[in-house]
Every structure is written in C-alpha cells, then in structure tokens.
C-alpha atoms as a PDB file:
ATOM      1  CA  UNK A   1       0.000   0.000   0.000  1.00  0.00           C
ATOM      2  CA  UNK A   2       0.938   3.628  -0.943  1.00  0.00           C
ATOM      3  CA  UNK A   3       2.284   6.178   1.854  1.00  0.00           C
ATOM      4  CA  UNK A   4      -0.083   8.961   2.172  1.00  0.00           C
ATOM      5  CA  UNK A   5       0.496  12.356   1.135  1.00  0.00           C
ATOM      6  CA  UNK A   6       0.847  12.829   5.580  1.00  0.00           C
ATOM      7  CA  UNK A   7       3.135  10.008   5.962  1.00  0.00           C
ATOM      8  CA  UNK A   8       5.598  11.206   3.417  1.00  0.00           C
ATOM      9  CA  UNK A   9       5.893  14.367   3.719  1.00  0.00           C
ATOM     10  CA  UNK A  10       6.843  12.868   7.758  1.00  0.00           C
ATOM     11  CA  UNK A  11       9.441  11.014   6.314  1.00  0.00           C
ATOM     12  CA  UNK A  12      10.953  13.718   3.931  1.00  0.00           C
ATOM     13  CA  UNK A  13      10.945  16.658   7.402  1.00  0.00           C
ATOM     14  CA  UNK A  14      12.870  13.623   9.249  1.00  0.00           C
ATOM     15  CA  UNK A  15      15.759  13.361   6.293  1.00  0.00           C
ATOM     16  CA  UNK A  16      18.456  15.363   7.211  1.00  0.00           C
ATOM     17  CA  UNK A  17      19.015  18.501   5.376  1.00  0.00           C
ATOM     18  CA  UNK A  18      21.047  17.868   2.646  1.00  0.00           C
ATOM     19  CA  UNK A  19      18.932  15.187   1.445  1.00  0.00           C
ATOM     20  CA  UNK A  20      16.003  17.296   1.666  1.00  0.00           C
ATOM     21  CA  UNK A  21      17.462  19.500  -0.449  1.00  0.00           C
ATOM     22  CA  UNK A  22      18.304  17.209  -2.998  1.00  0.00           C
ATOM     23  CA  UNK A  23      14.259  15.772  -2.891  1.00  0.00           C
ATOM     24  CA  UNK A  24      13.589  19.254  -3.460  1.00  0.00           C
ATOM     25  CA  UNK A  25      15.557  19.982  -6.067  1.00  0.00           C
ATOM     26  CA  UNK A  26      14.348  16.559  -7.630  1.00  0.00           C
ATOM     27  CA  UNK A  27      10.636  17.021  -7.301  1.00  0.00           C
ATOM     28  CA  UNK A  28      11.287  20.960  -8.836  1.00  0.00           C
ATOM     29  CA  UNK A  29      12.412  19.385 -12.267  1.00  0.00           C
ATOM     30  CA  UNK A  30       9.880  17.560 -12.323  1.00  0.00           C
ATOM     31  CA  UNK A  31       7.466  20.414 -12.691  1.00  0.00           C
ATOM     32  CA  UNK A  32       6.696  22.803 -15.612  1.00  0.00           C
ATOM     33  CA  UNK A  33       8.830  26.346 -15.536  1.00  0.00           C
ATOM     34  CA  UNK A  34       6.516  28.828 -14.433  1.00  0.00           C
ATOM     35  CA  UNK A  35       4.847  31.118 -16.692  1.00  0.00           C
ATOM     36  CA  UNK A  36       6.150  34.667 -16.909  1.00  0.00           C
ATOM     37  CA  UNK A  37       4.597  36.894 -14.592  1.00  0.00           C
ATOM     38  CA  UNK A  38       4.626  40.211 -16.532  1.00  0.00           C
ATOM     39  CA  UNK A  39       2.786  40.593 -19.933  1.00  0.00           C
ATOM     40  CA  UNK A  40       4.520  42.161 -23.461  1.00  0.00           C
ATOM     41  CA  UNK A  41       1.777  45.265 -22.352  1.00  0.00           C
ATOM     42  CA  UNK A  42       3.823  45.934 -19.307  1.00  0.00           C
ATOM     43  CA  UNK A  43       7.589  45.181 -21.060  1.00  0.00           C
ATOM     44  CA  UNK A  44       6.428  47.881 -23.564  1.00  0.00           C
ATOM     45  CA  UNK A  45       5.230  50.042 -20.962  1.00  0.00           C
ATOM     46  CA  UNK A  46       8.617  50.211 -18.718  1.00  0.00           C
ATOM     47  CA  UNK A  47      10.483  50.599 -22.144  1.00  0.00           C
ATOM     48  CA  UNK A  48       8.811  53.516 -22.934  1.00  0.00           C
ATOM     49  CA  UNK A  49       8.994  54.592 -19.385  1.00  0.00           C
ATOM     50  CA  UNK A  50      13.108  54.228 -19.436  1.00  0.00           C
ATOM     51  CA  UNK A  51      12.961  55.951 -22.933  1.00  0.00           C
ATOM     52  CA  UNK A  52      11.065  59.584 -22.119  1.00  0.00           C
ATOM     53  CA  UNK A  53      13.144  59.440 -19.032  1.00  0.00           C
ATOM     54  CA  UNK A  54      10.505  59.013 -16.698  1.00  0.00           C
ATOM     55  CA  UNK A  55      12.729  56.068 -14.878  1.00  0.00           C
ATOM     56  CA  UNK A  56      16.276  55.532 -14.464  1.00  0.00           C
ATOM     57  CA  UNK A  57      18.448  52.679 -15.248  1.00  0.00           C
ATOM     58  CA  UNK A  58      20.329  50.817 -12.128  1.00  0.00           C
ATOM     59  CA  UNK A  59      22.632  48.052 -12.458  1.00  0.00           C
ATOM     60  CA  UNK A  60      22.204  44.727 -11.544  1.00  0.00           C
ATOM     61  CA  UNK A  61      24.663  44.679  -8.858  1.00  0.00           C
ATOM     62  CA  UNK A  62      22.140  48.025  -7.453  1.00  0.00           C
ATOM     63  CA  UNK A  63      18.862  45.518  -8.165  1.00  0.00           C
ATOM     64  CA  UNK A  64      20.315  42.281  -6.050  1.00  0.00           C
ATOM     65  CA  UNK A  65      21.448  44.820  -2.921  1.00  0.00           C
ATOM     66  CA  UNK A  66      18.072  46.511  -3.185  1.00  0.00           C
ATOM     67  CA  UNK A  67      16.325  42.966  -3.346  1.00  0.00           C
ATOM     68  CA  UNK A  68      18.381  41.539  -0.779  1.00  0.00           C
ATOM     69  CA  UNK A  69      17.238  44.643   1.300  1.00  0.00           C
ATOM     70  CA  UNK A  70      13.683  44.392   0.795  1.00  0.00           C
ATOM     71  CA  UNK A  71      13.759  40.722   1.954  1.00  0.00           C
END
C-alpha cells in the first residue's frame, strides 16, 4: 500500500538537510517552468517609461542589494 500524502511528507521533514534539499531539487524538475509573470503590455510600458526618461536605469549589482534589502 501507498504512503499517504501525511506520511511522506513525515518522512521527507525527518531526512536530514542535505537530502532534503536534494528531494527538493528533484521534485522541482519535475514540474513545468513557471509562466512569466509580466505581460509584453507591461515590457512595452517600462520601455517607454526608461525611454522619455521618466525612470532611471540601475545596475544589476544596485537591483540584487536593493532585493536583498527588501527581503
């Protein structure tokens, strides 16, 4: 008989954690990429913005810090 959803994911919490993350990393290929999460509409938009000046330009190394901030 089958574990249940329950009894599994009990067993997968009690592996220690590199082997977790190597079940993770397996059951994440395993799954379709995501779909992108901002439309041509918007990429247009924030090109145009960045063109007429109405937003500046950072660099990525300004992007991650600010990211990393945020979190």
């Amino acid at each position: 008989m089958p574990m249940s959803l329950a009894e599994l994911r009990k067993e997968a919490l009690d592996l220690p954690e590199n082997e977790r993350a190597l079940l993770v990393v397996a059951l994440l290929q395993t799954l379709p990429p995501p779909e992108p999460e901002i439309s041509d509409d918007e990429v247009l938009q924030r090109d145009s913005d960045l063109a007429d000046g109405r937003v500046s330009e950072i660099s990525h190394e300004a992007f991650v810090r600010r990211v990393e901030s945020e979190r």
